[in-house]
Protein backbone atom coordinates (compact mmCIF):
# COMPACT_ATOMS: atom_id res chain seq x y z
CA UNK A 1 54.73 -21.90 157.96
CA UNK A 2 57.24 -21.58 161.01
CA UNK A 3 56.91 -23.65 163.96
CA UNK A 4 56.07 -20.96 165.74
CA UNK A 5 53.41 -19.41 163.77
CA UNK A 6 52.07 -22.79 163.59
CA UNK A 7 52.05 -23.20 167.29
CA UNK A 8 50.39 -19.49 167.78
CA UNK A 9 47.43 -21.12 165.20
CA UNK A 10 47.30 -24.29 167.43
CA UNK A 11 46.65 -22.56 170.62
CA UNK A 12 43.96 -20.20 168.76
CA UNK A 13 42.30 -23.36 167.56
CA UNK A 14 42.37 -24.86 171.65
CA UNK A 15 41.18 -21.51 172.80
CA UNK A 16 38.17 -21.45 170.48
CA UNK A 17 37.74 -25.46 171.33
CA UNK A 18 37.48 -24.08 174.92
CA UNK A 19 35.03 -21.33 174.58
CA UNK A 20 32.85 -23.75 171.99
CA UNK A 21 32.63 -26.65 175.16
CA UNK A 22 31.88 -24.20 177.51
CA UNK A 23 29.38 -22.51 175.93
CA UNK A 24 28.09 -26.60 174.95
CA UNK A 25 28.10 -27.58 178.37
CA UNK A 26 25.92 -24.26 179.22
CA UNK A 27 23.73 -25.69 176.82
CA UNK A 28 20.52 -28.15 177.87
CA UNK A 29 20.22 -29.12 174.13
CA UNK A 30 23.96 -30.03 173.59
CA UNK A 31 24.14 -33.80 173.90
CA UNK A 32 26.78 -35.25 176.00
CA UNK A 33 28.59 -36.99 172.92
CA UNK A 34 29.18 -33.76 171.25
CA UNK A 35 31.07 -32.36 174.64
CA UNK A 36 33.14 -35.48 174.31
CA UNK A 37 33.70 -35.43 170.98
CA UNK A 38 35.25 -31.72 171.66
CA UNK A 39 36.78 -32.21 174.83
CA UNK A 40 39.06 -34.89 172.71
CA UNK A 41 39.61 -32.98 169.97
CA UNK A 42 40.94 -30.08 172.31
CA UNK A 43 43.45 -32.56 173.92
CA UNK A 44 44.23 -33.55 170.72
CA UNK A 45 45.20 -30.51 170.14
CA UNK A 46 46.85 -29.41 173.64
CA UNK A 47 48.89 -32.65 173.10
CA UNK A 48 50.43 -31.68 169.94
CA UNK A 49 51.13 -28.20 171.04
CA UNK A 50 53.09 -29.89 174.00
CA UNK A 51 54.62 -32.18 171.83
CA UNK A 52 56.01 -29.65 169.50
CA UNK A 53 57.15 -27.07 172.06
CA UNK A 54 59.14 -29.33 173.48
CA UNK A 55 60.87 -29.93 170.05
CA UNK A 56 61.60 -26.68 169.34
């Protein structure tokens, strides 16, 4: 996989992170912990996406 078809997968996998917390945070049955848990996993992934456009 090139590094740019990689990065193009990475930012589809932050923008679905970003519509899955919002729609959590809409939520009254989400708990708290699970928004966490996503919100870190989404800069996780933000993090590497910086990381590796500024390799390339």
């Amino acid at each position: 996989m090139s590094l740019t078809a990689h990065l193009q997968q990475l930012r589809r996998k932050h923008d679905a992170l970003s519509v899955e917390v919002e729609s959590a945070q809409r939520s009254p049955a989400t708990d708290a912990l699970h928004i966490s848990q996503l919100k870190k996993q989404k800069l996780r992934l933000k993090e590497e996406i910086e990381r590796l456009s500024a390799n390339a």
